[in-house]
N, C-alpha and C. Protein backbone atom coordinates (compact mmCIF):
# COMPACT_ATOMS: atom_id res chain seq x y z
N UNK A 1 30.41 158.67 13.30
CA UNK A 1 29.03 158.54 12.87
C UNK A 1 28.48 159.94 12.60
N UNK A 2 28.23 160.12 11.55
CA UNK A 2 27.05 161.09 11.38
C UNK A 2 26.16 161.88 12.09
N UNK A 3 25.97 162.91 12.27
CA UNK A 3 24.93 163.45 13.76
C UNK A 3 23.61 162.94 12.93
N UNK A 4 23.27 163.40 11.55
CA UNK A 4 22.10 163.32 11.53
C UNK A 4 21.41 161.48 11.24
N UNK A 5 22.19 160.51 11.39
CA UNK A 5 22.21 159.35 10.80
C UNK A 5 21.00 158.82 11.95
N UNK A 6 21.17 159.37 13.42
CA UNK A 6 20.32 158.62 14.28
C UNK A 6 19.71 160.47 14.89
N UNK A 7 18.64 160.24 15.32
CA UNK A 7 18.06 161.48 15.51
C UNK A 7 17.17 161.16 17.02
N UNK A 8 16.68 161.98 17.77
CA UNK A 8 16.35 162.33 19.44
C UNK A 8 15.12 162.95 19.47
N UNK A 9 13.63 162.21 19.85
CA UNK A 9 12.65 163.77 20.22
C UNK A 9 13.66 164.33 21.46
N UNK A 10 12.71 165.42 21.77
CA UNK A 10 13.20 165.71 22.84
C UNK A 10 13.40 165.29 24.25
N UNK A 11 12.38 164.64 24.30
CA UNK A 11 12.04 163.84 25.83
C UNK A 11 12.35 162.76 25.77
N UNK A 12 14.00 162.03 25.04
CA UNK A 12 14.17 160.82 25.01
C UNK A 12 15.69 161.09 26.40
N UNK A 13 15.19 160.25 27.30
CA UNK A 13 16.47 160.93 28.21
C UNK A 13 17.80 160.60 28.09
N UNK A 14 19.02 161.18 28.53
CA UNK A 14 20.30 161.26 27.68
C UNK A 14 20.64 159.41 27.61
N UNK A 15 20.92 159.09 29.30
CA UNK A 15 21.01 157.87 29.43
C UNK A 15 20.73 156.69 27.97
N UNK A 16 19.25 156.85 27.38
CA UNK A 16 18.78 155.68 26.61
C UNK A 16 19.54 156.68 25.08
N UNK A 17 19.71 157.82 25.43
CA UNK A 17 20.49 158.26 24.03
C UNK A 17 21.80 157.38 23.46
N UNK A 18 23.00 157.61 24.61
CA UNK A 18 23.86 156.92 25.01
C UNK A 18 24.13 155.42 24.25
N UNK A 19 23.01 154.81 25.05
CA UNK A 19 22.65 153.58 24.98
C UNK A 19 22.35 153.05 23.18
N UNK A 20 21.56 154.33 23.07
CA UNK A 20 20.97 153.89 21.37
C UNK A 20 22.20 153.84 20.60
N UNK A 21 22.59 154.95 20.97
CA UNK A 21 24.08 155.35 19.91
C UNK A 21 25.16 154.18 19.98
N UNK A 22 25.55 153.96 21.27
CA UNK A 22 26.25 152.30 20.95
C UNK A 22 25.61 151.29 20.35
N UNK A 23 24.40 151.07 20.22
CA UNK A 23 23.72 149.87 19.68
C UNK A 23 23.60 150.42 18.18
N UNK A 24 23.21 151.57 17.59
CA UNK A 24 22.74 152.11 16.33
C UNK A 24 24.16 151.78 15.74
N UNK A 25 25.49 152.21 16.71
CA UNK A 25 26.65 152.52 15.55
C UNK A 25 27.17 151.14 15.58
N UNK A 26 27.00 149.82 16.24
CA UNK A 26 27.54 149.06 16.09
C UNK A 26 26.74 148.05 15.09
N UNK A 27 25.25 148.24 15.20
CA UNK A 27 24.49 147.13 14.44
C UNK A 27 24.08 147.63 13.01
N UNK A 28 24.16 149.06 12.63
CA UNK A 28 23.73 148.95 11.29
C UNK A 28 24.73 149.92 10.30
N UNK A 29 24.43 149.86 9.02
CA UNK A 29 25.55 150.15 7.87
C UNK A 29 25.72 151.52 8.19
N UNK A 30 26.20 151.90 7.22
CA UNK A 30 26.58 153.65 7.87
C UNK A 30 25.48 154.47 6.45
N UNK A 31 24.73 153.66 5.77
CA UNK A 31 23.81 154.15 5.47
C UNK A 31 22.97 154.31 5.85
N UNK A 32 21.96 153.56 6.72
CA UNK A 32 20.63 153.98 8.04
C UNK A 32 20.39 154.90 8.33
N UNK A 33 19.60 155.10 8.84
CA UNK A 33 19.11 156.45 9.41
C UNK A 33 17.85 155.49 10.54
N UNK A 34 18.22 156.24 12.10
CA UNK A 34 16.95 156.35 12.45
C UNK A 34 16.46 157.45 13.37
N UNK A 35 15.49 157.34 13.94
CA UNK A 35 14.69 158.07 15.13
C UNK A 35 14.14 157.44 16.08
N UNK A 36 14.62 158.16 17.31
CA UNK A 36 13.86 157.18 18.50
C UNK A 36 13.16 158.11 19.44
N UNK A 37 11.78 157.85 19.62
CA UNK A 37 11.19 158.46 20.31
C UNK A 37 10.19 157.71 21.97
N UNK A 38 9.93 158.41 22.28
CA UNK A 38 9.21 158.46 23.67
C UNK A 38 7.70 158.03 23.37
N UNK A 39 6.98 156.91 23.84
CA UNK A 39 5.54 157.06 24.28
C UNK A 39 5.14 156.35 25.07
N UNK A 40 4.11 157.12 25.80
CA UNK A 40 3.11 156.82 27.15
C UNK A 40 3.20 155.17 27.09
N UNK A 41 3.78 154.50 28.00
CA UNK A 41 3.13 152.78 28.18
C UNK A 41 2.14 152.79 28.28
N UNK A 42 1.34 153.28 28.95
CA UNK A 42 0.12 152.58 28.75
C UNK A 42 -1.34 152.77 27.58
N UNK A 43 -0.63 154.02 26.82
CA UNK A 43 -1.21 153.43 25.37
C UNK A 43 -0.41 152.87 24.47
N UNK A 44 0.50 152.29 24.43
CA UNK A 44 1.69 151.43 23.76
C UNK A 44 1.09 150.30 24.04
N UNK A 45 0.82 149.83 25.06
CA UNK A 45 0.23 148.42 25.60
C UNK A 45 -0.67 148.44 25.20
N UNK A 46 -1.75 149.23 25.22
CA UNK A 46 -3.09 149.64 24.77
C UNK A 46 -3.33 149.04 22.98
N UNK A 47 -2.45 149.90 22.65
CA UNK A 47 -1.43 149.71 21.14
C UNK A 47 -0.99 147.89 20.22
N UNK A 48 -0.68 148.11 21.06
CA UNK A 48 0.29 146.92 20.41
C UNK A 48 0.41 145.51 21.38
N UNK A 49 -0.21 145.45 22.68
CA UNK A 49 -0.30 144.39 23.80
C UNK A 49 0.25 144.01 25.37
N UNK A 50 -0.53 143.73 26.01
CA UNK A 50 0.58 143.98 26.92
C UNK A 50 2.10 143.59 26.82
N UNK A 51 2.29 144.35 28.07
CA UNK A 51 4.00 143.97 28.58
C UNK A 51 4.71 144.50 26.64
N UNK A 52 4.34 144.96 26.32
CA UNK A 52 4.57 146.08 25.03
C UNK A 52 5.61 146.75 25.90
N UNK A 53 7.01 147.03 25.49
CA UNK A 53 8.00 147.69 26.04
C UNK A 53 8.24 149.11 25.17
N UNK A 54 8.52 148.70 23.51
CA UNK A 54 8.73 148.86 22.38
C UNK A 54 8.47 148.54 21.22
N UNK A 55 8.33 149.77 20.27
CA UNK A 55 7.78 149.24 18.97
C UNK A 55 8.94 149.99 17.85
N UNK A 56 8.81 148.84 16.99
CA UNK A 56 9.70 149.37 15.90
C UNK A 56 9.26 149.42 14.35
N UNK A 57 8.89 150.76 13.79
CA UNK A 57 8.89 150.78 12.38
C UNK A 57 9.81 150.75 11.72
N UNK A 58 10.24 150.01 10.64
CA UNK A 58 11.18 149.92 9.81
C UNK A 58 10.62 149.79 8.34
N UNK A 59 11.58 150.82 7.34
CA UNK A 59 11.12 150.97 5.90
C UNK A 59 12.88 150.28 5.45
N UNK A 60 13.26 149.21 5.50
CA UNK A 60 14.41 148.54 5.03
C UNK A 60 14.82 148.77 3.51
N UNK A 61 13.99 149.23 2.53
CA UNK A 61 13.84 149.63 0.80
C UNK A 61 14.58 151.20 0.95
N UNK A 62 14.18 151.99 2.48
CA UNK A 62 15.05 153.20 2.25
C UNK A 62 16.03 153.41 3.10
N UNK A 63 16.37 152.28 4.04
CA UNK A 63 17.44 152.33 5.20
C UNK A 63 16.63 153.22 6.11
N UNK A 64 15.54 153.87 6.54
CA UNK A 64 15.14 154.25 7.59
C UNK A 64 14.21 153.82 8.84
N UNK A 65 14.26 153.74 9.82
CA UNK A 65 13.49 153.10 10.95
C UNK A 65 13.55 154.38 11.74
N UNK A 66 12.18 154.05 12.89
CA UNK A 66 11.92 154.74 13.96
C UNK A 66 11.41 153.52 15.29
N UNK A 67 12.08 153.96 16.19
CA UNK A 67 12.27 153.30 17.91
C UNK A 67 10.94 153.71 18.72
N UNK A 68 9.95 153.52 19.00
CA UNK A 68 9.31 154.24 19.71
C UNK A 68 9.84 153.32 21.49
N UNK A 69 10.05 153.77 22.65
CA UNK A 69 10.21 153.55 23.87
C UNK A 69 9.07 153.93 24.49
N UNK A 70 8.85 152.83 25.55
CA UNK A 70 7.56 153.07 26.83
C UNK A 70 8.35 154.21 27.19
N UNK A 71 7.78 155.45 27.67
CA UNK A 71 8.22 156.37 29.19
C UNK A 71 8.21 155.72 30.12
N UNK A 72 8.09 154.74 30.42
CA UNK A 72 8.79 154.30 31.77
C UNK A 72 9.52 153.07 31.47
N UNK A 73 10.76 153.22 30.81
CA UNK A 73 11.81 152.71 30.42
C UNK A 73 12.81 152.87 31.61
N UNK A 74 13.12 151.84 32.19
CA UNK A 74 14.79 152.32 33.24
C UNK A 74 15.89 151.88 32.81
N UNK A 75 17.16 152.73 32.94
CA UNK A 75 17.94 152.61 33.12
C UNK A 75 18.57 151.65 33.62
N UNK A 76 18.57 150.05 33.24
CA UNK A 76 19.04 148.70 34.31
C UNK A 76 20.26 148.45 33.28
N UNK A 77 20.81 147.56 33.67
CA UNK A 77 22.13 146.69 33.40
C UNK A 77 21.77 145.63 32.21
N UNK A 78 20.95 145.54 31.70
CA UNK A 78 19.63 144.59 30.97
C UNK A 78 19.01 145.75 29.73
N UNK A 79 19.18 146.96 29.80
CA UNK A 79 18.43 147.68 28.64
C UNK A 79 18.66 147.18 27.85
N UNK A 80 19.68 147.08 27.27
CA UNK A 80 20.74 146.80 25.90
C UNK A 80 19.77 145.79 25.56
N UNK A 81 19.61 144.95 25.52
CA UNK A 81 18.84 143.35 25.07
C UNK A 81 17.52 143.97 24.63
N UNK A 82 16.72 145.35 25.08
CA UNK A 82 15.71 145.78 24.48
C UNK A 82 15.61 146.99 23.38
N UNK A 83 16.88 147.32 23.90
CA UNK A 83 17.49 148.09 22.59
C UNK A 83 17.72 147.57 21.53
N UNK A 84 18.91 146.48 21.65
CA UNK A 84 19.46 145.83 20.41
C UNK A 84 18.67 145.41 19.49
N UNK A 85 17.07 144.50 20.34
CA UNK A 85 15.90 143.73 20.04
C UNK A 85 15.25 144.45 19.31
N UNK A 86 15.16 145.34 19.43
CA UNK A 86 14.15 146.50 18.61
C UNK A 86 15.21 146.98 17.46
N UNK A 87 16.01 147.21 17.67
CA UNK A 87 17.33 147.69 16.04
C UNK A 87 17.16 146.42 15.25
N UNK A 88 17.63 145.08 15.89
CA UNK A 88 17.36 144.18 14.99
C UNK A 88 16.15 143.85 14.33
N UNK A 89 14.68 144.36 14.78
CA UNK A 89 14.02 144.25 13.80
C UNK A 89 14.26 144.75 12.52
N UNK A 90 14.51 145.60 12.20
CA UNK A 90 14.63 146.31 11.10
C UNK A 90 15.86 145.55 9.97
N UNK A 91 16.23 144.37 10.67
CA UNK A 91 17.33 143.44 9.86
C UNK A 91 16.05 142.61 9.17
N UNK A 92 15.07 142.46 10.07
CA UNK A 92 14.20 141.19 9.45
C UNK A 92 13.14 141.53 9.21
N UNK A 93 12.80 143.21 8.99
CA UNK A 93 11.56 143.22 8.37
C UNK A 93 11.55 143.34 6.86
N UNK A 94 12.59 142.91 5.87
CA UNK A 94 12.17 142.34 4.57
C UNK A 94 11.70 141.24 4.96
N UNK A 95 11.73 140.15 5.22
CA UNK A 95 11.63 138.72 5.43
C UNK A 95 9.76 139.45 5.73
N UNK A 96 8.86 139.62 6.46
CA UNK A 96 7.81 139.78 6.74
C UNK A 96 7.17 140.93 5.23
N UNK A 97 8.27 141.67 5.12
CA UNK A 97 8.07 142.24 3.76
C UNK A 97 7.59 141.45 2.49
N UNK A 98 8.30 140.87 2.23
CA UNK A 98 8.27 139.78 1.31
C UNK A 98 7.22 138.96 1.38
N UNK A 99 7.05 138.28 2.52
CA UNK A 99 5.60 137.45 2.53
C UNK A 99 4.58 138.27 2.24
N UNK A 100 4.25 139.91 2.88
CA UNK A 100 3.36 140.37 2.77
C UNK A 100 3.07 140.60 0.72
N UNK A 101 4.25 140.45 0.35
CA UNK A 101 4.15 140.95 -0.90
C UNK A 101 3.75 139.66 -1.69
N UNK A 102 3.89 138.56 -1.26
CA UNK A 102 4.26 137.30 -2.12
C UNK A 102 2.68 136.95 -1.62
N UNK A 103 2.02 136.66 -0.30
CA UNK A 103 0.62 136.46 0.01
C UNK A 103 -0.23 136.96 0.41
N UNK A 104 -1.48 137.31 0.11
CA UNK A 104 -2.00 137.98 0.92
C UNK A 104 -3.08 137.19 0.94
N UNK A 105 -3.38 135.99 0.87
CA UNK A 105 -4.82 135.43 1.02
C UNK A 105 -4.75 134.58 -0.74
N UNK A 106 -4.53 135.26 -1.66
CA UNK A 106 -4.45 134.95 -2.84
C UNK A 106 -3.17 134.29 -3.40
N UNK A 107 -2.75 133.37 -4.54
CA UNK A 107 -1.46 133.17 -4.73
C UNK A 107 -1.11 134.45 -6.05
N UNK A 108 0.14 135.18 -5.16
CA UNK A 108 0.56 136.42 -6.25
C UNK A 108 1.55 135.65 -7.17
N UNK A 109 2.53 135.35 -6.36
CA UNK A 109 3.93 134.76 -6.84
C UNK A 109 4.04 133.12 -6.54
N UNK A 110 4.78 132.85 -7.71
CA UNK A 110 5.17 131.63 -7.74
C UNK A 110 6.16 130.85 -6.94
N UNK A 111 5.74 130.17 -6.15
CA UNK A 111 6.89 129.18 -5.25
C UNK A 111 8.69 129.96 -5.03
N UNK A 112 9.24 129.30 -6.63
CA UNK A 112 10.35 128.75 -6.71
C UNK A 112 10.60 130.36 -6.71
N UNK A 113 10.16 131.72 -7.56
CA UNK A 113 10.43 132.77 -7.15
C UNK A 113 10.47 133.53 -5.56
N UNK A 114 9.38 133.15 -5.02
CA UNK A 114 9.70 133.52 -3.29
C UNK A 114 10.84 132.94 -2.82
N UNK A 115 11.05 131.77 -2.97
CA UNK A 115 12.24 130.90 -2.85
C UNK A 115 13.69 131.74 -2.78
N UNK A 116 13.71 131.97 -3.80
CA UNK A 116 14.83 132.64 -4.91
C UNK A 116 15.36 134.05 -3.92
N UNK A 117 13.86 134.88 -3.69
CA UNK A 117 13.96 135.68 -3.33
C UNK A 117 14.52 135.93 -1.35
N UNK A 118 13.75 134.74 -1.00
CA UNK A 118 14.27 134.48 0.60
C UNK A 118 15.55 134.08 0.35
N UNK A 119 16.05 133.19 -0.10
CA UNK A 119 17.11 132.63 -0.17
C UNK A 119 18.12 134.18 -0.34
N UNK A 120 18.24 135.11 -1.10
CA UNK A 120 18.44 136.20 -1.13
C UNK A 120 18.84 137.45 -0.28
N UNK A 121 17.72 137.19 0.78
CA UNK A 121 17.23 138.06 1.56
C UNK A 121 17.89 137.64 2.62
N UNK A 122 18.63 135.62 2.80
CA UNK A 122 18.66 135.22 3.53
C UNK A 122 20.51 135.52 3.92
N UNK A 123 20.95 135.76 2.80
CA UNK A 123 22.43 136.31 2.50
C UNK A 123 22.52 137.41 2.75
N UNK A 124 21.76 138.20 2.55
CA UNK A 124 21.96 139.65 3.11
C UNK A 124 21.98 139.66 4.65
N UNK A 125 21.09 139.10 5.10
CA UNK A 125 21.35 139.42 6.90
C UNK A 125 22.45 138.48 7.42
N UNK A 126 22.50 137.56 6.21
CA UNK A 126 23.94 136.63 7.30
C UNK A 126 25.12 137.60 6.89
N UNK A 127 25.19 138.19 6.02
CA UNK A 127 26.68 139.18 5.71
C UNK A 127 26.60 140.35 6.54
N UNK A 128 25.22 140.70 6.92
CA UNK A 128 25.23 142.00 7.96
C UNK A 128 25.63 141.39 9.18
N UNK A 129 25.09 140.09 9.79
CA UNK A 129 25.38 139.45 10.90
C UNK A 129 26.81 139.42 11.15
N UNK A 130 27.44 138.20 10.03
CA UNK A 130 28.75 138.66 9.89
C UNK A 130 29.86 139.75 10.08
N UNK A 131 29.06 141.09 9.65
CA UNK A 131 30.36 142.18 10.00
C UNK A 131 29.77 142.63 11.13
N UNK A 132 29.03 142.32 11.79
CA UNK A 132 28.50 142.66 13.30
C UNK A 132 29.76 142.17 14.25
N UNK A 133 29.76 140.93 13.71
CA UNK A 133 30.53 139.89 14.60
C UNK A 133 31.90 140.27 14.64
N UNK A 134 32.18 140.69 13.26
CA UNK A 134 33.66 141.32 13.10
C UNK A 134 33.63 142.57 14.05
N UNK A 135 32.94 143.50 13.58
CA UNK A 135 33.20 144.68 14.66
C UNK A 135 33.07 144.08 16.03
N UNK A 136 32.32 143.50 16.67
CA UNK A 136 32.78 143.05 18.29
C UNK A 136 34.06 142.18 18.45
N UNK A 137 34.73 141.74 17.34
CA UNK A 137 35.97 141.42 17.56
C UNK A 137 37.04 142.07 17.29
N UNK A 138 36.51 143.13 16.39
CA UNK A 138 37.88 144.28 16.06
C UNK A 138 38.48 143.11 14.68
N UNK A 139 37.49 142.30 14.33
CA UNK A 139 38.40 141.83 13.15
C UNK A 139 37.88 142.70 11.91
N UNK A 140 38.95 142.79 10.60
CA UNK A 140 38.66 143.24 9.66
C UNK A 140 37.87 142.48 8.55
């Protein structure tokens, strides 16, 4: 993998580095790029709601995302599931993309074109899913 493909503030501690880097190199293309950073829980919660762990921006049109983590993230046997959870957004934020583009209150686009276009969108994450599955089996 690439050094610069996934990137570290500074105060992200090694442990959840570790952690990212197995989840980053196994779940996405080797085009991605992200960043994962550190912030205060309790304006994250403040932010975005309670029991807010993590937030994830994702720009899927340029392969780049950013991780933000509560600081008081631990180290348990269980991270992974909030790691992974947060990488996989960035599989499904066309799908929220798309609606935002197709409605906004008004009709932009026509039915059978959104259609067309999910249906689309809907092949792309099952073929990413797919070689996910292959790499945890070591199949080719």
């Amino acid at each position: 993998m690439k050094p610069d493909r996934i990137r570290f503030d500074d105060d992200v501690p090694s442990w959840l580095r570790v952690q990212c880097r197995r989840w980053f190199k196994l779940l996405f293309p080797d085009d991605w790029r992200m960043r994962i950073c550190m912030q205060d829980a309790e304006e994250m919660e403040a932010e975005h709601g309670t029991g807010t762990a993590a937030v994830t921006v994702s720009l899927p049109t340029y392969l780049d995302a950013a991780v933000w983590f509560g600081d008081d993230i631990e180290n348990k046997a269980d991270v992974w599931r909030l790691i992974a959870h947060e990488f996989l957004h960035s599989h499904h934020q066309p799908v929220t993309d798309l609606f935002n583009m197709a409605w906004d209150g008004r009709r932009k686009m026509q039915k059978q074109d959104v259609t067309a276009m999910l249906a689309d969108l809907t092949e792309q994450m099952i073929q990413r899913e797919v070689a996910i599955i292959a790499k945890l089996k070591g199949l080719p």
